[in-house]
Protein backbone atom coordinates (compact mmCIF):
# COMPACT_ATOMS: atom_id res chain seq x y z
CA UNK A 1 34.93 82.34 110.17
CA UNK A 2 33.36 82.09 107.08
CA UNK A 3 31.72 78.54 108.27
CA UNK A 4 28.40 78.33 109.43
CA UNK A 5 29.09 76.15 112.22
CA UNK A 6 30.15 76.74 115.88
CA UNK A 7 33.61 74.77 116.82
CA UNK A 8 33.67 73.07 119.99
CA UNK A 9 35.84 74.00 122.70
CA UNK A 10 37.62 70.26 123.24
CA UNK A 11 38.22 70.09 119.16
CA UNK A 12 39.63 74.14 119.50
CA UNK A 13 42.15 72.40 122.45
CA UNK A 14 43.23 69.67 120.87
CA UNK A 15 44.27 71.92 117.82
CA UNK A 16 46.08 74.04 120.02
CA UNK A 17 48.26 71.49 121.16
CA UNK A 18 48.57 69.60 118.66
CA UNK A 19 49.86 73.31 116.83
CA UNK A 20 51.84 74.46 119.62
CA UNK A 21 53.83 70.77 119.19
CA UNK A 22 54.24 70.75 116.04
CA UNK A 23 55.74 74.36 116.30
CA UNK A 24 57.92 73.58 119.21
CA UNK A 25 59.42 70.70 117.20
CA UNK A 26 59.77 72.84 114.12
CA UNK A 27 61.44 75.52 115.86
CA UNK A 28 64.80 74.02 116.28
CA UNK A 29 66.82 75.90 113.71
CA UNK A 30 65.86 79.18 111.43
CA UNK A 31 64.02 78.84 108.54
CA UNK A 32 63.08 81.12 105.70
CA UNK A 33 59.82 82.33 103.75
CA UNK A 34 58.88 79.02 101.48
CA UNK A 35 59.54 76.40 104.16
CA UNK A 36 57.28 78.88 107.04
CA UNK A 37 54.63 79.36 104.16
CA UNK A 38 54.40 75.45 103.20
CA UNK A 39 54.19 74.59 106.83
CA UNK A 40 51.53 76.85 107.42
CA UNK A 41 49.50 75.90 104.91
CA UNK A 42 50.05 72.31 105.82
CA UNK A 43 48.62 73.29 109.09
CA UNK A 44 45.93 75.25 108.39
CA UNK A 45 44.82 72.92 105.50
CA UNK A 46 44.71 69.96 108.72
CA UNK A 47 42.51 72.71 110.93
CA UNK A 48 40.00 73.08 108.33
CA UNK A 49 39.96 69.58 107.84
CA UNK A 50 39.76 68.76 111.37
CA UNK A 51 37.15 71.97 112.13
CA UNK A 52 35.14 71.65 109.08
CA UNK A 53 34.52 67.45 110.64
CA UNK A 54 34.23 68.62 114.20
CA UNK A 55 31.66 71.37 112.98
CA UNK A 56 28.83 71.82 115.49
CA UNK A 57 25.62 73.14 114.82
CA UNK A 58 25.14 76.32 112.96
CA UNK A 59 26.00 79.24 114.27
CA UNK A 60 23.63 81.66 115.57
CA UNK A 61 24.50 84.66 113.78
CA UNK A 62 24.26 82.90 110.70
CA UNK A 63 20.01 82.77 108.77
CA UNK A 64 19.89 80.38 106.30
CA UNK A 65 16.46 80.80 104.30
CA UNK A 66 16.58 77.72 103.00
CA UNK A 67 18.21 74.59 104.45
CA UNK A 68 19.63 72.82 101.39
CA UNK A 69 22.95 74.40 99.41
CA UNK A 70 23.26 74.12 96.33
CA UNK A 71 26.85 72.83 94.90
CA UNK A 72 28.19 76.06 93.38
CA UNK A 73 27.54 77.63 96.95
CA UNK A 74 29.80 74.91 98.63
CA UNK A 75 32.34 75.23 95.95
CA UNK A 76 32.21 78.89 96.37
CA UNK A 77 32.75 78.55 99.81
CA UNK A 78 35.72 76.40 99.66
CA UNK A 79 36.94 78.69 97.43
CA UNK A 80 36.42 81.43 99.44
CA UNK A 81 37.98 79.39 102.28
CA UNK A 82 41.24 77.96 100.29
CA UNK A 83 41.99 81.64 99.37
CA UNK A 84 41.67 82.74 102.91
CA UNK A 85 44.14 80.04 103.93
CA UNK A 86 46.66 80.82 101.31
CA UNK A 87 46.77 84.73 101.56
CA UNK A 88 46.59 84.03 106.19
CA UNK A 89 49.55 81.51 105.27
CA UNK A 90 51.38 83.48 102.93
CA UNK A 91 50.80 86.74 104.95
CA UNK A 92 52.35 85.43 108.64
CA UNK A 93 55.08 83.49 106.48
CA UNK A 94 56.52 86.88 105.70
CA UNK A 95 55.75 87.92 109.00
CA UNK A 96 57.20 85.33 111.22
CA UNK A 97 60.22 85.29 108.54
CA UNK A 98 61.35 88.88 108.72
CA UNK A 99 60.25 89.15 112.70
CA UNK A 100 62.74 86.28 113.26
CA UNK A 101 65.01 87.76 111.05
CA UNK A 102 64.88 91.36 113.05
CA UNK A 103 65.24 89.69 116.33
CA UNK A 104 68.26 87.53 115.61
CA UNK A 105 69.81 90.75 114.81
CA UNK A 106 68.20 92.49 117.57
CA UNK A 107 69.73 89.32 119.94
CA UNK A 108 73.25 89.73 118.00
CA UNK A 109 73.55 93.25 118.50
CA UNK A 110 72.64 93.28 122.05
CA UNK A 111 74.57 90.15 122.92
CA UNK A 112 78.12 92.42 121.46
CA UNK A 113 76.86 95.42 123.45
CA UNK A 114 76.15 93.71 126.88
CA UNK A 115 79.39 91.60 126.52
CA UNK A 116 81.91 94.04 125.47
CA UNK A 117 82.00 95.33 128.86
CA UNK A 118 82.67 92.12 130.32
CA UNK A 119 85.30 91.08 127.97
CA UNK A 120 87.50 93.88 128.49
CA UNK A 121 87.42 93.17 132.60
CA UNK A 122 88.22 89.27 131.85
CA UNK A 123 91.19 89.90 129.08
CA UNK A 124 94.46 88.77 130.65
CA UNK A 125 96.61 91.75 130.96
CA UNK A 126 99.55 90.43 129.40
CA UNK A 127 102.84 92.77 130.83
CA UNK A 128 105.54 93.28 127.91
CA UNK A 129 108.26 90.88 127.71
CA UNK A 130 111.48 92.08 128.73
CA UNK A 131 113.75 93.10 125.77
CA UNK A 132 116.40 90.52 125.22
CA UNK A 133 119.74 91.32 125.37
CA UNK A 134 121.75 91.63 121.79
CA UNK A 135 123.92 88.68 121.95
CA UNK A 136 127.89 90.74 121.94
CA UNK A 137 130.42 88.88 119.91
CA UNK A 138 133.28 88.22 121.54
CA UNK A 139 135.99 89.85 119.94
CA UNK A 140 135.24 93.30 117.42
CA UNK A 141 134.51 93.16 113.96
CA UNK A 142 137.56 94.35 111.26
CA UNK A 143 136.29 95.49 108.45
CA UNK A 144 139.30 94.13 105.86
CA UNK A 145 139.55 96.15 102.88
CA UNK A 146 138.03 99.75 103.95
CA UNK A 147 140.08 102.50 104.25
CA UNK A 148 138.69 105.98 105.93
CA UNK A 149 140.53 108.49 104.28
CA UNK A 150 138.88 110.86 104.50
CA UNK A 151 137.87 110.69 108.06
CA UNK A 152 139.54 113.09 110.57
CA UNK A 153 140.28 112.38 114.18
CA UNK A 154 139.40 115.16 116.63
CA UNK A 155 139.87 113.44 119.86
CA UNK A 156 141.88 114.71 122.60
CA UNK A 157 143.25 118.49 123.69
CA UNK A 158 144.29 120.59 120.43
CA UNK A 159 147.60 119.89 119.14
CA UNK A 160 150.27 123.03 120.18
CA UNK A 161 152.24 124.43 117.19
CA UNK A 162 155.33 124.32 119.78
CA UNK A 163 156.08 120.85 121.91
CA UNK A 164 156.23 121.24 125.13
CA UNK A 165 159.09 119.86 127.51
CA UNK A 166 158.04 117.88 130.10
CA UNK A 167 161.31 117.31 131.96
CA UNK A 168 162.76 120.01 133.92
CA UNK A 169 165.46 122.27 132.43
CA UNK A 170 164.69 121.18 128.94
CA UNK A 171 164.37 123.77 126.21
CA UNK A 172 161.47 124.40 124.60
């Protein structure tokens, strides 16, 4: 942290619930890059507000050699501090975005492949209808008007050159 002052543990809870509600509430439906990034920064812009006021005493890693800032130091570090906040916010926007991104597809692709099994045991085997039968008119169809002449009938025994009798005695 680039604050001089320890955070106490009941302000570090309370900004961990009050984050992890506001992110259970937010997380109803997918959002992309610029609405993540402005609600980080929302955020983080409260927990420096609410960390910078709950601010203990100074830490003890940090010397000061002399007690009193001046104001360019303080609006250095807020500087320092708002440019921190932006490139954290803008940073795990395009993190969260494109890891939420990969593991809807992730979830999609998975959901098809550990489904398609399933589906194919619950399909209704369907058996094939049986073929109608062609409604048959009842009497034949003339054709009026055609004549086949040029069609040749070779039906029945081949026709003899000489008839034959068929009564006894007869002459051939």
């Amino acid at each position: 942290m680039t604050s001089a002052h320890d955070i106490p543990i009941p302000a570090l809870l309370t900004a961990f619930a009050a984050t992890s509600a506001l992110g259970w509430l937010a997380g109803g439906r997918r959002r992309g890059v610029p609405a993540i990034g402005t609600g980080l920064l929302a955020v983080q812009g409260a927990l420096h507000l609410v960390f910078s006021g709950a601010g203990g005493p100074p830490s003890r890693h940090h010397h000061h050699a002399e007690p009193v800032t001046t104001a360019m130091e303080t609006m250095d570090a807020d500087a320092g501090m708002l440019a921190a906040h932006f490139v954290a916010a803008a940073v795990c926007a395009l993190w969260l975005a494109r890891g939420e991104a990969a593991f809807f597809r992730l979830a999609h692709a998975v959901g098809h492949l550990a489904f398609t099994p399933l589906r194919l045991l619950l399909t209704v085997v369907r058996l094939p209808a049986a073929p109608r039968p062609v409604p048959q008119s009842p009497r034949p169809r003339r054709l009026h008007g055609v004549h086949l002449t040029h069609a040749l009938t070779r039906r029945g025994p081949p026709a003899f050159a000489a008839p034959l009798a068929t009564a006894p005695g007869a002459a051939a």
